[in-house]
C-alpha atoms as a PDB file:
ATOM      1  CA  UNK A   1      10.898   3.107   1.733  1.00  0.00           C
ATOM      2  CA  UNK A   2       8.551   4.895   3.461  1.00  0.00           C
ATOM      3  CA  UNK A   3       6.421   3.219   6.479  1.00  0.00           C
ATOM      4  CA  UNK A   4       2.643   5.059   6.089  1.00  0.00           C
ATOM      5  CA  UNK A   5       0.796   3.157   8.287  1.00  0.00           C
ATOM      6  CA  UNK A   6       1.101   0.761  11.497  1.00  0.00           C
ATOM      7  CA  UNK A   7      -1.073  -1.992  12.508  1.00  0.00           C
ATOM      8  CA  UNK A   8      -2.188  -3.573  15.610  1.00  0.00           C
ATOM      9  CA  UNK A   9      -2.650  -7.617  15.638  1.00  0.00           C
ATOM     10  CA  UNK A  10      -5.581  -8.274  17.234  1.00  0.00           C
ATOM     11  CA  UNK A  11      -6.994 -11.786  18.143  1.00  0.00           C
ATOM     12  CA  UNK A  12      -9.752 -11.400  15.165  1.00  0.00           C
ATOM     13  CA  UNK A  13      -6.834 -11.017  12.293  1.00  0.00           C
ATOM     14  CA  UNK A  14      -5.843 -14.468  13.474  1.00  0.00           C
ATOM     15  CA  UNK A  15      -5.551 -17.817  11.530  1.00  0.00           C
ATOM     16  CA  UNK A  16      -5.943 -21.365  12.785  1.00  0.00           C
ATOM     17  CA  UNK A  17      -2.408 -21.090  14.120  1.00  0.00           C
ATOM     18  CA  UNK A  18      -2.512 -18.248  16.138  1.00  0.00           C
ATOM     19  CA  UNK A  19      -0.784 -16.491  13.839  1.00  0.00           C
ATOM     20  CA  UNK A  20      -1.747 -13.071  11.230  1.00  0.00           C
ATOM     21  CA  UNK A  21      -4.086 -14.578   8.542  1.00  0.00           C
ATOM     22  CA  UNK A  22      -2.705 -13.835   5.255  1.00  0.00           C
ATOM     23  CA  UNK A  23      -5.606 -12.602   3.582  1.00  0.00           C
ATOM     24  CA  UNK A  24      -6.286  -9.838   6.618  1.00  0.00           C
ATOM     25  CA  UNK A  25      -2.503  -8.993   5.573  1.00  0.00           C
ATOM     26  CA  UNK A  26      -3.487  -8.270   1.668  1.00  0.00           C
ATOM     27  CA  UNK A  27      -6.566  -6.694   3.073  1.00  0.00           C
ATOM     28  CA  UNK A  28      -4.193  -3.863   4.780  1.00  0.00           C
ATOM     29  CA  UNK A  29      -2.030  -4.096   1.632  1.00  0.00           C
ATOM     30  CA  UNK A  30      -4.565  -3.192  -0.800  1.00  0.00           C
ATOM     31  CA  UNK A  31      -6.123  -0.872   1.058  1.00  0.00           C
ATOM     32  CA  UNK A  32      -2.804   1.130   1.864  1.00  0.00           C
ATOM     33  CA  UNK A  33      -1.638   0.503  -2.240  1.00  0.00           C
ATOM     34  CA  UNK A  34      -5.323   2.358  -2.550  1.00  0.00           C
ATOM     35  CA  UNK A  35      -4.776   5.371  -0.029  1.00  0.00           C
ATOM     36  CA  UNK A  36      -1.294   6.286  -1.051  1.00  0.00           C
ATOM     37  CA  UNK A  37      -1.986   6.347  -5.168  1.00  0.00           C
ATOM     38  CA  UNK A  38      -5.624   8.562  -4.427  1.00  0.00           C
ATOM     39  CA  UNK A  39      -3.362  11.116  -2.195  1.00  0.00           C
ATOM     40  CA  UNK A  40      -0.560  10.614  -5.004  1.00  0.00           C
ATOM     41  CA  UNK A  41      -2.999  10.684  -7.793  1.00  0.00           C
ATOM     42  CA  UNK A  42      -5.264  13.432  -6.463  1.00  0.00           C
ATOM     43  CA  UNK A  43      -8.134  11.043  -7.476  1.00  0.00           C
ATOM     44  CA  UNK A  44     -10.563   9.174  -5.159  1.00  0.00           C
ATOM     45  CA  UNK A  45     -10.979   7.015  -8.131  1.00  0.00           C
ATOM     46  CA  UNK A  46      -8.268   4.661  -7.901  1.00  0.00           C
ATOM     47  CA  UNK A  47      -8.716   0.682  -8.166  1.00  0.00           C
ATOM     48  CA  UNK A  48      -5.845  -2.271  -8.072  1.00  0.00           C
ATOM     49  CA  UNK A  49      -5.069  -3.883 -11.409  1.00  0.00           C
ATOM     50  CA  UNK A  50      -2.155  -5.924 -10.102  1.00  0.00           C
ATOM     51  CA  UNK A  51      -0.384  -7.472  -7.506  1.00  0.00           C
ATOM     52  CA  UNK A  52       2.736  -9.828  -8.122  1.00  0.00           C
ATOM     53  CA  UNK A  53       4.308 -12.514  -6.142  1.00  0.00           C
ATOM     54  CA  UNK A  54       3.960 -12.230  -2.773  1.00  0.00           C
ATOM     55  CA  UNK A  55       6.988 -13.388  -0.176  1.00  0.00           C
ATOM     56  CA  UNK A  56       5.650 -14.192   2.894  1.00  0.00           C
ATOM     57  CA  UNK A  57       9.249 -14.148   4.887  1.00  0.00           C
ATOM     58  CA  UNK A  58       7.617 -14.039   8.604  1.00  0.00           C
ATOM     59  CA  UNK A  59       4.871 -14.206  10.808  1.00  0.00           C
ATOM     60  CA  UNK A  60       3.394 -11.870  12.925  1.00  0.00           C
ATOM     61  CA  UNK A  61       1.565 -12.911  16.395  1.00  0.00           C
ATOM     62  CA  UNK A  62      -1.401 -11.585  18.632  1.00  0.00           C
ATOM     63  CA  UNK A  63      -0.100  -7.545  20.207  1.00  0.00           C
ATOM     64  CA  UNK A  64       2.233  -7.055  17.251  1.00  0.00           C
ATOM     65  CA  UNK A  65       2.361  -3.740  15.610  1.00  0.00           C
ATOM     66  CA  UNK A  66       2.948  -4.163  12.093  1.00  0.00           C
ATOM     67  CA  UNK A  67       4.132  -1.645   9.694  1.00  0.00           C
ATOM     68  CA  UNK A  68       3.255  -0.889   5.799  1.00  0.00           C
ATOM     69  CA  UNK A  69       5.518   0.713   3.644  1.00  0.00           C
ATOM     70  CA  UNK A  70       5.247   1.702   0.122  1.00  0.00           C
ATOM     71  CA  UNK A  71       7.217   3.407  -2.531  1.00  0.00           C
ATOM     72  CA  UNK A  72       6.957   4.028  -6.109  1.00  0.00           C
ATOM     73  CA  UNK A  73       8.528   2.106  -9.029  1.00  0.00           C
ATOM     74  CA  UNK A  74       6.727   3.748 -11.884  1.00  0.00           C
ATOM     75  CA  UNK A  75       4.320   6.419 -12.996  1.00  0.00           C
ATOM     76  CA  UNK A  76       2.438   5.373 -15.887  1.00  0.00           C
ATOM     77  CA  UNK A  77       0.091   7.257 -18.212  1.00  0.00           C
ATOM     78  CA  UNK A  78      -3.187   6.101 -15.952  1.00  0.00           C
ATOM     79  CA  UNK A  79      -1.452   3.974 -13.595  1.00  0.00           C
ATOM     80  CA  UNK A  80       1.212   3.918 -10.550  1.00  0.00           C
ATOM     81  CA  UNK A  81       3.368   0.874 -10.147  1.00  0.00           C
ATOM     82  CA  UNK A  82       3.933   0.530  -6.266  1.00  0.00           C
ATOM     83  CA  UNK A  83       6.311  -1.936  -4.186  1.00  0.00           C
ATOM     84  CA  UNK A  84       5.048  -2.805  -0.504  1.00  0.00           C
ATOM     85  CA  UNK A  85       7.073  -4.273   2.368  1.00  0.00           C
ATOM     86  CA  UNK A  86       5.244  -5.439   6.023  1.00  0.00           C
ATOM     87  CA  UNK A  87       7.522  -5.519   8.580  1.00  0.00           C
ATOM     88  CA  UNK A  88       7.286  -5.707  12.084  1.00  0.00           C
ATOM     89  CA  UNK A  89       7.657  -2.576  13.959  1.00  0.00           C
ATOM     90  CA  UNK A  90       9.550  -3.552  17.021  1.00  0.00           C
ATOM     91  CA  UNK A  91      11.949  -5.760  15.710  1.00  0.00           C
ATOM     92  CA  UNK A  92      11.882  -4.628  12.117  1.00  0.00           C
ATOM     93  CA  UNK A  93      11.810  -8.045  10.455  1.00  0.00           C
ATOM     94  CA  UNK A  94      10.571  -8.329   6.791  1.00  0.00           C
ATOM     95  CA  UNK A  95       6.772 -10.381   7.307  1.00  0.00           C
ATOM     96  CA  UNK A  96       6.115  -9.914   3.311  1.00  0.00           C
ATOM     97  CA  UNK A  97       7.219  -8.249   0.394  1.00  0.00           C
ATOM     98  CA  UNK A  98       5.103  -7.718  -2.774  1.00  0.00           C
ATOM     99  CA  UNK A  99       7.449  -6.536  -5.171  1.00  0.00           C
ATOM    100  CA  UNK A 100       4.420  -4.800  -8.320  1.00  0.00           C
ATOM    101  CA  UNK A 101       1.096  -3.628  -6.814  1.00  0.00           C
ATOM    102  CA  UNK A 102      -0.182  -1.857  -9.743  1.00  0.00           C
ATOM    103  CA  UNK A 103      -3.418   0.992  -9.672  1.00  0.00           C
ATOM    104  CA  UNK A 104      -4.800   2.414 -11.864  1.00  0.00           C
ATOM    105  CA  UNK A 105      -6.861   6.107 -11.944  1.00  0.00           C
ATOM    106  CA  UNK A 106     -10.302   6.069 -13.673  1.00  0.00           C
ATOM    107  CA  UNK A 107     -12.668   8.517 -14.771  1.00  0.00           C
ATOM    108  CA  UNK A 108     -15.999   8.985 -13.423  1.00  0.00           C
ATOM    109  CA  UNK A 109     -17.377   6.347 -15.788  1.00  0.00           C
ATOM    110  CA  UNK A 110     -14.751   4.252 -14.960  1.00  0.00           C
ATOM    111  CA  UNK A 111     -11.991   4.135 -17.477  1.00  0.00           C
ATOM    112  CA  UNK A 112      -8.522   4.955 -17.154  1.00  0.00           C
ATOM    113  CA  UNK A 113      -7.541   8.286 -17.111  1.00  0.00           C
ATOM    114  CA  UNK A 114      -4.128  10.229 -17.681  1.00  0.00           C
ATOM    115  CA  UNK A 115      -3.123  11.323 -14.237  1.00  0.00           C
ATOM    116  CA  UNK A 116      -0.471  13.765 -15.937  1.00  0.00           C
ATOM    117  CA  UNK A 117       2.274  12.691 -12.722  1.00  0.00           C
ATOM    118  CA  UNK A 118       5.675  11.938 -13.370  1.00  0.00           C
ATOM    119  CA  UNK A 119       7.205  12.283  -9.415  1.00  0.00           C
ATOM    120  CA  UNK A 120       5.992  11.620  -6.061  1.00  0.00           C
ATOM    121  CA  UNK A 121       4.268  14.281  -4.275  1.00  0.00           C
ATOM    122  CA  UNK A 122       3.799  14.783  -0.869  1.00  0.00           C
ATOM    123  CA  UNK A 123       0.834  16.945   0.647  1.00  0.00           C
ATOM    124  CA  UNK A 124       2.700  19.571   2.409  1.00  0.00           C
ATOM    125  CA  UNK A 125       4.327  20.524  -0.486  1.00  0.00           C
ATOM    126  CA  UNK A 126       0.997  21.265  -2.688  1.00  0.00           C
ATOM    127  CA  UNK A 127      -0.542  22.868   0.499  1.00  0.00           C
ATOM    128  CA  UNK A 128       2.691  25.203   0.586  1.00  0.00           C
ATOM    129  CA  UNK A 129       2.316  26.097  -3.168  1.00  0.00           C
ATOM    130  CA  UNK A 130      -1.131  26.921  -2.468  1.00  0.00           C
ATOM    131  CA  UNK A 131      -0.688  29.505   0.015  1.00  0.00           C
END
């Protein structure tokens, strides 16, 4: 799995407890589910259909860097199937797991369009082809 982007606990994504609030946590999931499958996609139209069960497994605390990673299960005919770990950066402990985020590429009217992908991509190798 690949770790995209890293996070900095900051007394506002605190719960009652002192503790990362869970829903700030989604917030960063959803958003990095979103980023990865428009670069993947080549589509800035990209919304979240699904997300399974989510295993909270730690907690993360005030000056923590977290880290996201996601990877890809599936390419679908319109959609991406995506699984996401959390972990923390310095000590690499598993905070949560979501094991399905599913997203889904729409047209400009909104509707699902083919994206025609069938392997991850990465960016340096379409700017490479283009050259």
């Amino acid at each position: 799995m690949r770790f995209h982007t890293r996070k900095w606990v900051k007394p506002e994504d605190l719960n009652a407890n002192g503790t990362l609030f869970g829903g700030r946590l989604l917030a960063w999931v959803d958003e990095e589910a979103a980023l990865y499958s428009i670069v993947q996609l080549e589509n800035k139209r990209v919304v979240t259909k699904y997300m399974s069960e989510i295993n909270f497994m730690s907690n993360a605390k005030q000056g923590d860097i977290i880290e996201i990673g996601i990877e890809v299960i599936k390419f679908g005919k319109s959609s991406l199937t995506l699984n996401c770990e959390v972990r923390n950066k310095m000590s690499h402990e598993t905070i949560i797991t979501v094991d399905n985020i599913i997203m889904v590429n729409l047209d400009e009217n909104g509707k699902p369009l083919p994206h025609g992908k069938t392997k991850v991509e990465y960016v340096k190798d379409r700017l490479a082809a283009k050259s």
